[in-house]
C-alpha atoms as a PDB file:
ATOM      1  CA  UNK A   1      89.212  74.671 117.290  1.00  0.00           C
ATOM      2  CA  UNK A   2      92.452  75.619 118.148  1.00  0.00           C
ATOM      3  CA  UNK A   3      95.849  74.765 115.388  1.00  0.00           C
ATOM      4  CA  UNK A   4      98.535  73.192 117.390  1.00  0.00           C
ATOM      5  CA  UNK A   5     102.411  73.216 116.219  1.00  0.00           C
ATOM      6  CA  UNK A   6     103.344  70.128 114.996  1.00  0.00           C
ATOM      7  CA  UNK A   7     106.561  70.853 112.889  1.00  0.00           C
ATOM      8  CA  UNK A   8     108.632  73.731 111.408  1.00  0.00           C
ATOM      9  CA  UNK A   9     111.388  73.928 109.145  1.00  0.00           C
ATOM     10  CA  UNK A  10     114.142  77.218 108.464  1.00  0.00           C
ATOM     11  CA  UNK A  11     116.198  77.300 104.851  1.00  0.00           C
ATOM     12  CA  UNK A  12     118.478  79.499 103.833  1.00  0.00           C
ATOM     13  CA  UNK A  13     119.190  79.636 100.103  1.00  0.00           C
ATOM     14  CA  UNK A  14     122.091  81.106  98.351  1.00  0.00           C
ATOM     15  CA  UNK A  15     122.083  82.961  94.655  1.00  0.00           C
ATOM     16  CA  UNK A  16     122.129  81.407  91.347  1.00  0.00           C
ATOM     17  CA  UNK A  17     125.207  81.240  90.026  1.00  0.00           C
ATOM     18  CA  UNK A  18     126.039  83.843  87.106  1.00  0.00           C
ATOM     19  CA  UNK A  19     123.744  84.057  84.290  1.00  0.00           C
ATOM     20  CA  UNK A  20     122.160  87.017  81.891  1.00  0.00           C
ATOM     21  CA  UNK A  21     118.478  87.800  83.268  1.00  0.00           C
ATOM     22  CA  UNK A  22     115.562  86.400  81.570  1.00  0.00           C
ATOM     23  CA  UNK A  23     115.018  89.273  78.522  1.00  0.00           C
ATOM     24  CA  UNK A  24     111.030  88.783  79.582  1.00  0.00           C
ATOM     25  CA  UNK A  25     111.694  89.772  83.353  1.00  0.00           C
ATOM     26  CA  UNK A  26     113.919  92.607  81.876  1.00  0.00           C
ATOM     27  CA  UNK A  27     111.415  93.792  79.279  1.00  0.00           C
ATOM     28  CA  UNK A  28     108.515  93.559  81.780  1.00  0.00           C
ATOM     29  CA  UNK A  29     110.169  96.031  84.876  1.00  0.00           C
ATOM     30  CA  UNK A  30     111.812  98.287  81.848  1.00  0.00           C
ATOM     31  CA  UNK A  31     108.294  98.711  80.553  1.00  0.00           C
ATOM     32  CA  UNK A  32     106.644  98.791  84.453  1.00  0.00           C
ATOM     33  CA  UNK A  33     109.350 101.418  85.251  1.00  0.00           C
ATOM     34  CA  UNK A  34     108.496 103.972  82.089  1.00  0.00           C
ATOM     35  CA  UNK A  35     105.173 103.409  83.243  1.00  0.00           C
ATOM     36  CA  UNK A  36     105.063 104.883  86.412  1.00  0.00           C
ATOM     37  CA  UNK A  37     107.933 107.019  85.831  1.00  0.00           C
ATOM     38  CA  UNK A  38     110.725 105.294  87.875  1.00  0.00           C
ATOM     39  CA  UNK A  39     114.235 103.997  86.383  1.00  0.00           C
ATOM     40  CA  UNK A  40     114.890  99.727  85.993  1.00  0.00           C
ATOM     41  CA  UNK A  41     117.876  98.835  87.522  1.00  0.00           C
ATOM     42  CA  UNK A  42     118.513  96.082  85.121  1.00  0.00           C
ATOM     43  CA  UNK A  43     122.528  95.905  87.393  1.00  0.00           C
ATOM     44  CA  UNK A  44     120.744  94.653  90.026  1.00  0.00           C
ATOM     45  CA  UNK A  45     118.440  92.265  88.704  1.00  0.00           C
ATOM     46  CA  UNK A  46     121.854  90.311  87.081  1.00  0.00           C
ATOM     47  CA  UNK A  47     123.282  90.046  90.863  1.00  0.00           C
ATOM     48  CA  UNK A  48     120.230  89.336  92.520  1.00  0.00           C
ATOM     49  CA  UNK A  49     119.748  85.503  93.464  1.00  0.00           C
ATOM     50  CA  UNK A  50     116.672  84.992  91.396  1.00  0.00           C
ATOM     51  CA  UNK A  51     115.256  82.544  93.546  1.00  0.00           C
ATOM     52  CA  UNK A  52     111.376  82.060  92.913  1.00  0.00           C
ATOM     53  CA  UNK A  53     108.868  81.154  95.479  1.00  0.00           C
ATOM     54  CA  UNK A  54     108.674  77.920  93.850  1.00  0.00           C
ATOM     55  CA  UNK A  55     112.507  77.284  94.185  1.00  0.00           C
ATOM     56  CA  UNK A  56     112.210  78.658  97.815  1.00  0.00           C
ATOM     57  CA  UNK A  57     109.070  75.931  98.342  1.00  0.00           C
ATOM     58  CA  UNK A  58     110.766  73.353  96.920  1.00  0.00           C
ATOM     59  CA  UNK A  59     113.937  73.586  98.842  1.00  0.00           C
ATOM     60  CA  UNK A  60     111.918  74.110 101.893  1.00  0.00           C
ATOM     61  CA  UNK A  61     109.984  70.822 101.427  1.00  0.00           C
ATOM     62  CA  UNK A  62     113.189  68.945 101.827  1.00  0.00           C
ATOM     63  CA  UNK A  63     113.760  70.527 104.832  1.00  0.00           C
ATOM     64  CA  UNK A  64     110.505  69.088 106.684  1.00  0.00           C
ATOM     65  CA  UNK A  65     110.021  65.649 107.845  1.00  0.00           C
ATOM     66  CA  UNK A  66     107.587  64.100 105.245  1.00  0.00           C
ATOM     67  CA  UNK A  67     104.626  64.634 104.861  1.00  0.00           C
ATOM     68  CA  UNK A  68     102.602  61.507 105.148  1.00  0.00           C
ATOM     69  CA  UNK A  69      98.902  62.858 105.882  1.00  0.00           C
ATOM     70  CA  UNK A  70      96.790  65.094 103.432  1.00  0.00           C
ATOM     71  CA  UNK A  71      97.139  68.643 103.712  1.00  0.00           C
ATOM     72  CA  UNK A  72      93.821  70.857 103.882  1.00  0.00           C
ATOM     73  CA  UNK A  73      94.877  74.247 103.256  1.00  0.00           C
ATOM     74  CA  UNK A  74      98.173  75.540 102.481  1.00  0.00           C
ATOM     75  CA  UNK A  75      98.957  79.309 103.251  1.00  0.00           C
ATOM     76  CA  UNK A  76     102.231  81.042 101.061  1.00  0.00           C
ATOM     77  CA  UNK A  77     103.095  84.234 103.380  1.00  0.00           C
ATOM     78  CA  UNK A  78     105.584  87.358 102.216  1.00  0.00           C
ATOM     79  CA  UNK A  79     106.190  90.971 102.469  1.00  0.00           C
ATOM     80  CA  UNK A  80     105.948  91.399  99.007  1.00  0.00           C
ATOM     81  CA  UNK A  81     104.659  89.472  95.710  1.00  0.00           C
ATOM     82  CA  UNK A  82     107.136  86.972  93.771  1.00  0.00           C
ATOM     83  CA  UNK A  83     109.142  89.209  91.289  1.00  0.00           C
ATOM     84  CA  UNK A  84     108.440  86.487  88.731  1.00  0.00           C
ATOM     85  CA  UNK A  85     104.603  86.662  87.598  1.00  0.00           C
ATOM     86  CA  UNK A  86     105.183  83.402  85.677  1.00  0.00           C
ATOM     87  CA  UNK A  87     105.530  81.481  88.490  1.00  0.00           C
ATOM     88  CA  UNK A  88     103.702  80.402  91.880  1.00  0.00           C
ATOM     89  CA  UNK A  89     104.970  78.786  94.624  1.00  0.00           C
ATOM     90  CA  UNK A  90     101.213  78.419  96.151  1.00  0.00           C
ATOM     91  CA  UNK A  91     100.386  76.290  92.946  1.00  0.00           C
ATOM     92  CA  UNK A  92     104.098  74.610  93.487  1.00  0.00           C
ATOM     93  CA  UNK A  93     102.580  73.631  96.936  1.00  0.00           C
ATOM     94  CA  UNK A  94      99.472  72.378  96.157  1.00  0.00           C
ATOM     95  CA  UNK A  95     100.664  70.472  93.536  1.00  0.00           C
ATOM     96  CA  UNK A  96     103.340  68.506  95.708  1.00  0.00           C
ATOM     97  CA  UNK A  97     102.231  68.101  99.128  1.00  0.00           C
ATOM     98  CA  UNK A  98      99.575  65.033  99.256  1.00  0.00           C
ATOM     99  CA  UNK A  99      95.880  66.103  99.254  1.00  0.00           C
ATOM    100  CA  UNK A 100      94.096  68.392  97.489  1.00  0.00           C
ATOM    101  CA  UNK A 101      94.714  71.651  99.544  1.00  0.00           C
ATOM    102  CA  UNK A 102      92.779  74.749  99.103  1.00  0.00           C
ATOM    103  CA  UNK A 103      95.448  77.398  98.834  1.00  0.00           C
ATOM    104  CA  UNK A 104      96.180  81.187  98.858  1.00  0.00           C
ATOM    105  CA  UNK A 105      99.135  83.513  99.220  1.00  0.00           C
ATOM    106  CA  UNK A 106      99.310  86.592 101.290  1.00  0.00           C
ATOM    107  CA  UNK A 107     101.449  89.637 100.686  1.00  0.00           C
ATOM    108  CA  UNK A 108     101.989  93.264 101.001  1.00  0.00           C
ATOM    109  CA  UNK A 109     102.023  93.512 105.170  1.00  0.00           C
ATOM    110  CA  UNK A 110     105.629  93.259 106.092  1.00  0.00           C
ATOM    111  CA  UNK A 111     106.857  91.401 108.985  1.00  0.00           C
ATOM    112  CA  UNK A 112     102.959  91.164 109.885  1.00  0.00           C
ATOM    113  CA  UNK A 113     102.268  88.880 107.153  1.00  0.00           C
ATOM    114  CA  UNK A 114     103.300  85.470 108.329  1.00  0.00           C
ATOM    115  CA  UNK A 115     101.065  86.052 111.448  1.00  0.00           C
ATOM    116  CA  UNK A 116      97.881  86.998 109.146  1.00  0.00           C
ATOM    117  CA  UNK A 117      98.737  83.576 107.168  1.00  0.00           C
ATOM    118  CA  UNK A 118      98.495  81.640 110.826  1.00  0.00           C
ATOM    119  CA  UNK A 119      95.155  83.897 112.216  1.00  0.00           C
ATOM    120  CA  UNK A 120      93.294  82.677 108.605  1.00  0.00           C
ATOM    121  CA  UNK A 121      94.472  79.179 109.203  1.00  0.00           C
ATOM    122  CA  UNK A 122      93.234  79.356 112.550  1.00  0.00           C
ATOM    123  CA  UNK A 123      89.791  80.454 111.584  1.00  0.00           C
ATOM    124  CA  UNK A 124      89.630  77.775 108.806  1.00  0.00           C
ATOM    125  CA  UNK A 125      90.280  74.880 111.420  1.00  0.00           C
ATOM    126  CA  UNK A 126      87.337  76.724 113.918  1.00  0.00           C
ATOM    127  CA  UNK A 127      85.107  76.587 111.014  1.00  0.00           C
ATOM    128  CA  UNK A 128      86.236  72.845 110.369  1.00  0.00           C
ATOM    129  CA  UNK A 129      87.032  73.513 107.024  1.00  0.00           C
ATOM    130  CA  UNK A 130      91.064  72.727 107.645  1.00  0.00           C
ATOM    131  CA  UNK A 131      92.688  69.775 110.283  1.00  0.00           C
ATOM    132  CA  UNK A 132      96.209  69.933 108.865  1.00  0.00           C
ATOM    133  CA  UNK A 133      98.118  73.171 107.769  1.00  0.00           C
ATOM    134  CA  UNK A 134     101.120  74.204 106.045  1.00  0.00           C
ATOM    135  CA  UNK A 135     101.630  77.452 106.489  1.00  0.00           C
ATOM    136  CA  UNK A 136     105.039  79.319 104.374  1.00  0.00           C
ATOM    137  CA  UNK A 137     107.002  82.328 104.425  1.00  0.00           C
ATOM    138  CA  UNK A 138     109.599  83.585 102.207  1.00  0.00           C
ATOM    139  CA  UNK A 139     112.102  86.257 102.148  1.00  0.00           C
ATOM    140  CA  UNK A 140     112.872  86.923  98.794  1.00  0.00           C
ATOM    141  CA  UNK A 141     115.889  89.295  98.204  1.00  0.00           C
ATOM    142  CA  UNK A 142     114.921  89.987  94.626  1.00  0.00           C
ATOM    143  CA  UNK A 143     113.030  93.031  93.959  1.00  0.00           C
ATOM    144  CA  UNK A 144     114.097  94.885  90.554  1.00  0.00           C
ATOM    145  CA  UNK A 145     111.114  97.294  90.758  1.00  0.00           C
ATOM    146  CA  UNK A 146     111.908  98.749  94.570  1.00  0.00           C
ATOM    147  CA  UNK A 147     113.496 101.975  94.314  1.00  0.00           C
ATOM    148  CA  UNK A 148     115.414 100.891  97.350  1.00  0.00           C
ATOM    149  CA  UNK A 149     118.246  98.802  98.435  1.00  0.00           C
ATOM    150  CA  UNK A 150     117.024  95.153  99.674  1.00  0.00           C
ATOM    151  CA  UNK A 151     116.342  95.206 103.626  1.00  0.00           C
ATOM    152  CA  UNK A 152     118.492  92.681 104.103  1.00  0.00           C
ATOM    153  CA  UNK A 153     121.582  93.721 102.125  1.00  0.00           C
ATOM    154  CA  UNK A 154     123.266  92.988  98.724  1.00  0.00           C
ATOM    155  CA  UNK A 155     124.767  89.755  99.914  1.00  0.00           C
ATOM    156  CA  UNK A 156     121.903  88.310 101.849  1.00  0.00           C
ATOM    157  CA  UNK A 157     120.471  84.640 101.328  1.00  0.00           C
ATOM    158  CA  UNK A 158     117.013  84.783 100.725  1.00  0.00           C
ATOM    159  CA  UNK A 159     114.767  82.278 103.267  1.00  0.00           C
ATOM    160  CA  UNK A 160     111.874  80.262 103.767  1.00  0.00           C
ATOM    161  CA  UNK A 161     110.161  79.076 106.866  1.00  0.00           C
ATOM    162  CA  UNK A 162     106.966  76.311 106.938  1.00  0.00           C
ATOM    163  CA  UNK A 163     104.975  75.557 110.041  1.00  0.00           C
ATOM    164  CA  UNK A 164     103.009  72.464 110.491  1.00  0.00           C
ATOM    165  CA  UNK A 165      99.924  72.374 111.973  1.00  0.00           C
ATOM    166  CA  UNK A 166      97.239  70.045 113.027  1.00  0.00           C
ATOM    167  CA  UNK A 167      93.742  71.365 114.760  1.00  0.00           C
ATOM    168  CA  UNK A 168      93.473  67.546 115.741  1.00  0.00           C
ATOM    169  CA  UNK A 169      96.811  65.389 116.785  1.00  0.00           C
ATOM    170  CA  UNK A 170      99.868  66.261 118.636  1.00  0.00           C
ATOM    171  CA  UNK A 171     101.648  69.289 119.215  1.00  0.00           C
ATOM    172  CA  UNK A 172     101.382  72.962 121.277  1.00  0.00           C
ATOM    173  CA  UNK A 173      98.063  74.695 121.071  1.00  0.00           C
ATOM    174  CA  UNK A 174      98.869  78.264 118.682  1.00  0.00           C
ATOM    175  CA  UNK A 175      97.070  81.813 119.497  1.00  0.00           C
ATOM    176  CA  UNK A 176      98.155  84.389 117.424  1.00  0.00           C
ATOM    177  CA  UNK A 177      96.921  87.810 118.309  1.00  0.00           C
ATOM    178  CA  UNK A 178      97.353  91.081 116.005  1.00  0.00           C
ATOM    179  CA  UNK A 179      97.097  94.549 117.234  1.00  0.00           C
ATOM    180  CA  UNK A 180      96.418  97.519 114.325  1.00  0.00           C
ATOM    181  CA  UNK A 181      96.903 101.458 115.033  1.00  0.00           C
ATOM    182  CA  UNK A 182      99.946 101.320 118.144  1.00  0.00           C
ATOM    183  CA  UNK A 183     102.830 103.694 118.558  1.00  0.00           C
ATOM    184  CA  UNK A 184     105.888 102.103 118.968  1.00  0.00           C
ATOM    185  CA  UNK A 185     105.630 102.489 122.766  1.00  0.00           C
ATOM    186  CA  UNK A 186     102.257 101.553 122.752  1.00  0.00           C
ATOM    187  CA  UNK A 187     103.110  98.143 121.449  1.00  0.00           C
ATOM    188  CA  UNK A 188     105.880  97.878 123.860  1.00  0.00           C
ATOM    189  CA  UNK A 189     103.541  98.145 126.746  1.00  0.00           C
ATOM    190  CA  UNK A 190     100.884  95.689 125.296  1.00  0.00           C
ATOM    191  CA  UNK A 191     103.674  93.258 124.734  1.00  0.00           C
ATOM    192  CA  UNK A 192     105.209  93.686 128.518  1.00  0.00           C
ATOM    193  CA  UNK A 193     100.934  92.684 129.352  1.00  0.00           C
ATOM    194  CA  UNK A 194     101.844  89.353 127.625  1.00  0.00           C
ATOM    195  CA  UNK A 195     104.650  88.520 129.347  1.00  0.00           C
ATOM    196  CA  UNK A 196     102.708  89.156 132.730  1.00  0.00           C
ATOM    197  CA  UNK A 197     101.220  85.600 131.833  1.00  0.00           C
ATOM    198  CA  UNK A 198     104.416  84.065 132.405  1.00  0.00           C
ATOM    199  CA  UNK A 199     106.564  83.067 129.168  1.00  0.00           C
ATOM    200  CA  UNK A 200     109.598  81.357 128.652  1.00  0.00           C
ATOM    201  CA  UNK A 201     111.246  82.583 126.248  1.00  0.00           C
ATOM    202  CA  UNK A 202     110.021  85.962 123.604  1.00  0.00           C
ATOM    203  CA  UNK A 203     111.516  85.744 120.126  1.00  0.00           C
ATOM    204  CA  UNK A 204     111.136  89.397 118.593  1.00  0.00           C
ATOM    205  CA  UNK A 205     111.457  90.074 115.116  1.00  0.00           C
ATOM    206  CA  UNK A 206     113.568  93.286 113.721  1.00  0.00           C
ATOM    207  CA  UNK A 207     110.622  95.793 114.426  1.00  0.00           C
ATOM    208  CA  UNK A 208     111.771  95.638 118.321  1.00  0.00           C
ATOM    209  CA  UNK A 209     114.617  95.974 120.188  1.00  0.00           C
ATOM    210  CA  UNK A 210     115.266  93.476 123.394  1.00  0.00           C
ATOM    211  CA  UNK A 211     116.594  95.982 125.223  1.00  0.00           C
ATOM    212  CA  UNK A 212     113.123  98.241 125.413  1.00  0.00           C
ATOM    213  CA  UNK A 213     111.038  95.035 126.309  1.00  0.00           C
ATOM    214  CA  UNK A 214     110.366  95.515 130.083  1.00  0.00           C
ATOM    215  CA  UNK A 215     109.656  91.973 131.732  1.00  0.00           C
ATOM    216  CA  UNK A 216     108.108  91.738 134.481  1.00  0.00           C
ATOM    217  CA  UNK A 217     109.778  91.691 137.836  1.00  0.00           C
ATOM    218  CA  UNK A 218     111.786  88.002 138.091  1.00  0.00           C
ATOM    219  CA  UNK A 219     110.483  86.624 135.176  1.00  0.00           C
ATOM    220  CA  UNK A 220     112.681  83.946 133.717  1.00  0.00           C
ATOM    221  CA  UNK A 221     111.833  84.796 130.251  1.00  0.00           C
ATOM    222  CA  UNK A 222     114.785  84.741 127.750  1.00  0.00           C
ATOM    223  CA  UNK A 223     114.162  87.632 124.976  1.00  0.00           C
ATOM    224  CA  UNK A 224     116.226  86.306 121.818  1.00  0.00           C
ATOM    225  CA  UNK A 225     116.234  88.964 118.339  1.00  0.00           C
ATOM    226  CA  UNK A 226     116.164  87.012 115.644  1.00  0.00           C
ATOM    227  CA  UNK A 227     118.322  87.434 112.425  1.00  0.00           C
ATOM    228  CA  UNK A 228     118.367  90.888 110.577  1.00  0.00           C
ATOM    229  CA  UNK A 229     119.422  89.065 107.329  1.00  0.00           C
ATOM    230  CA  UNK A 230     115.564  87.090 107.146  1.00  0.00           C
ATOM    231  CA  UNK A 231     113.198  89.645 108.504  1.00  0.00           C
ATOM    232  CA  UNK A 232     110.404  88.108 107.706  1.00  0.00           C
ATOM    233  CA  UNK A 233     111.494  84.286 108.441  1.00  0.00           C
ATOM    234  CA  UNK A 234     113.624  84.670 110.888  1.00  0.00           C
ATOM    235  CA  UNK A 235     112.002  84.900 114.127  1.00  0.00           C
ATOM    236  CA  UNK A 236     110.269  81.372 112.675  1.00  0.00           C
ATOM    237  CA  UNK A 237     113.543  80.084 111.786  1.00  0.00           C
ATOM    238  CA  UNK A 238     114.837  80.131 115.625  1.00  0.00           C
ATOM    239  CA  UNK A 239     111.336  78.800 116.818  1.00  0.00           C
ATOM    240  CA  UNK A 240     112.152  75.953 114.150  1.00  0.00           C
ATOM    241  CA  UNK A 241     115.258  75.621 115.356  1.00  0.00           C
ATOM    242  CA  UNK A 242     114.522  75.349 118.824  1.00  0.00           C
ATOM    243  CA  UNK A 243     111.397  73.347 118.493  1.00  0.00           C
ATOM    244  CA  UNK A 244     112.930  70.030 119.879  1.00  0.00           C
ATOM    245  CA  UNK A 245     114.207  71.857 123.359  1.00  0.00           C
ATOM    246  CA  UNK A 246     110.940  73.382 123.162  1.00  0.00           C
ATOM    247  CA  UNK A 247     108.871  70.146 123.467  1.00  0.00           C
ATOM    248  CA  UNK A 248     111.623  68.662 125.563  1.00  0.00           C
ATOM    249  CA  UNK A 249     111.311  71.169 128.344  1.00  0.00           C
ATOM    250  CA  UNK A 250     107.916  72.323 128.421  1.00  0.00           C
ATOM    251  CA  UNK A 251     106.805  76.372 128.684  1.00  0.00           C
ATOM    252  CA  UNK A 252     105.495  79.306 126.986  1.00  0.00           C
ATOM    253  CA  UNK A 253     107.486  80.743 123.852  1.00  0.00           C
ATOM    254  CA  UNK A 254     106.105  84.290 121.739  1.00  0.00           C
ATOM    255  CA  UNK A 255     107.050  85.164 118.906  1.00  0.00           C
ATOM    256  CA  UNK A 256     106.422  88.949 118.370  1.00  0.00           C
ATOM    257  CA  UNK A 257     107.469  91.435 115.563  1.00  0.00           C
ATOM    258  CA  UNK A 258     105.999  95.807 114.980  1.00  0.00           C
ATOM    259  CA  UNK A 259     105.544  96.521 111.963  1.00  0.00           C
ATOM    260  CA  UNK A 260     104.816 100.040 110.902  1.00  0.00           C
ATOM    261  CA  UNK A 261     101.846 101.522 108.452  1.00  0.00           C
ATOM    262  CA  UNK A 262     102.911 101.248 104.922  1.00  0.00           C
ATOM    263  CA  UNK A 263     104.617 104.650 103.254  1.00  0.00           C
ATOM    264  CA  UNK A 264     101.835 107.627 103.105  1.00  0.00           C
ATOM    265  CA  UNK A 265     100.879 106.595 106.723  1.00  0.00           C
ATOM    266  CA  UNK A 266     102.139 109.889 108.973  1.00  0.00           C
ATOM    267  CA  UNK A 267     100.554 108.574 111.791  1.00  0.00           C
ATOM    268  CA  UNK A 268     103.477 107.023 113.558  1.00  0.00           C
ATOM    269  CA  UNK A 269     101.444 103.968 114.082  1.00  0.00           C
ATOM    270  CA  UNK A 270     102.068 100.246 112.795  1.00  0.00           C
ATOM    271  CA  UNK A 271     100.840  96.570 113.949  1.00  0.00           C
ATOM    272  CA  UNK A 272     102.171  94.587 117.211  1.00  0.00           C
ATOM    273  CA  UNK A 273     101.579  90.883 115.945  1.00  0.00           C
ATOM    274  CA  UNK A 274     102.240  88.170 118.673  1.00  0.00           C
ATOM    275  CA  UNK A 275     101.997  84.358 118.191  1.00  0.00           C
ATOM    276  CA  UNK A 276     102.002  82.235 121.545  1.00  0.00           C
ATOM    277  CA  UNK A 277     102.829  78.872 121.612  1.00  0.00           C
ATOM    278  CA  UNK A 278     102.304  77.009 124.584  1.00  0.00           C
ATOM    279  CA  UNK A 279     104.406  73.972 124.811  1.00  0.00           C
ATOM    280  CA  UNK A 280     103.349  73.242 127.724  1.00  0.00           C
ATOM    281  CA  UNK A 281      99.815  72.526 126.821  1.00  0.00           C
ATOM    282  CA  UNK A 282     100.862  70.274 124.667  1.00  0.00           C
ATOM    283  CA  UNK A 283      99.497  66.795 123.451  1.00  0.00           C
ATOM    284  CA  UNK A 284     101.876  63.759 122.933  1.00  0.00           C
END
């Protein structure tokens, strides 16, 4: 049974204001850092926007029409874990929409991980174990225990993205399609094999670059990038935002992202992930 797209929703969320961290968030990535020899940058957990999963989920909910129906399964999808162990935005979920969802989170696979989220839900509904779907992602620009700077900058808003889905009712019919173990140019020529089936418009993610996608000859497919500052919401946040010209007018849209093999991985290899939406398939 096939999920179709019956809503989506794109927030952007700015920082708390001011305030000392939590002394148990500071204790636990002081004592995390000793322990595998790295240094806490306790700095940058005081100007980080400490927004949780659950605030993220919350704020999200009021972005989306409301829900009415019971929800089956709910799916919380991110790039990396909440960096508060305390609390849970799946359990925030479950707890508010109506039903009694089964629920699970996903982390851990980069810009990949929203499209693992929608493949599980998928197979749920074909084993008839889901009809309705809520399926979240959240970029989260608080991460005291990454050596690194934050992808998306020291000034970014962190995000949150929800798709609605139904594998019985209205909306356009969902195929999401994940390809391990591709060079960069690999996955460039498996996407352009897509496209030969005639698609509207291609929303890429920041693991590809528009202007290596070849289209084929006098295709009238528009390729949009979506924003750098949510990599791993915002190629859902301009589907969301599109959605209603998308019903309105009909056609195929993608939404593709590459995501390379975590660090330790020399291959030169990563994940194409690809979710088509065909709107015009669609059931009023």
């Amino acid at each position: 049974m096939t999920l179709r797209l019956a809503g989506a929703a794109h927030r952007a969320f700015e920082g708390r204001p001011p305030a000392p961290a939590d002394p148990f968030l500071v204790r636990l990535y002081a004592d995390m850092a000793e322990l595998y020899g790295t240094t806490f940058d306790q700095e940058r957990l005081e100007r980080a926007n400490r927004n949780t999963f659950s605030d993220l989920a919350e704020g999200l909910l009021d972005a989306l029409p409301a829900l009415e129906e019971p929800i089956d399964l709910v799916v919380v999808a991110s790039d990396r874990p909440d960096f508060d162990p305390r609390t849970s935005g799946v359990s925030y979920l479950t707890e508010t929409v109506p039903g009694t969802p089964l629920a699970f989170s996903l982390s851990d696979q980069g810009e990949a991980t929203p499209y693992t989220a929608l493949r599980l839900a998928g197979q749920y509904a074909a084993a008839g174990r889901a009809d309705r779907v809520l399926v979240t992602a959240m970029d989260q620009t608080t991460s005291p225990a990454d050596p690194e700077p934050p992808r998306q900058g020291p000034e970014a808003r962190d995000g949150a993205a929800a798709l609605l889905l139904s594998a019985d009712g209205p909306g356009a019919p969902t195929d999401v399609r994940q390809y391990p173990g591709l060079t960069l140019d690999e996955a460039y020529g498996r996407l352009g094999e897509v496209l030969d089936g005639g698609v509207t418009e291609l929303i890429v993610g920041t693991g590809l670059t528009p202007e290596r996608i070849t289209l084929p000859s006098g295709a009238p497919t528009d390729v949009v990038p979506a924003s750098s500052e949510f990599p791993c919401t915002g190629a859902w946040g301009r589907l969301a935002a599109e959605l209603p010209r998308f019903i309105r007018d009909g056609g195929t849209v993608v939404v593709a992202d590459y995501v390379p093999h975590g660090p330790g991985d020399d291959t030169g290899r990563g994940e194409l992930a690809l979710c088509v939406v065909d709107f015009g398939a669609a059931a009023a």
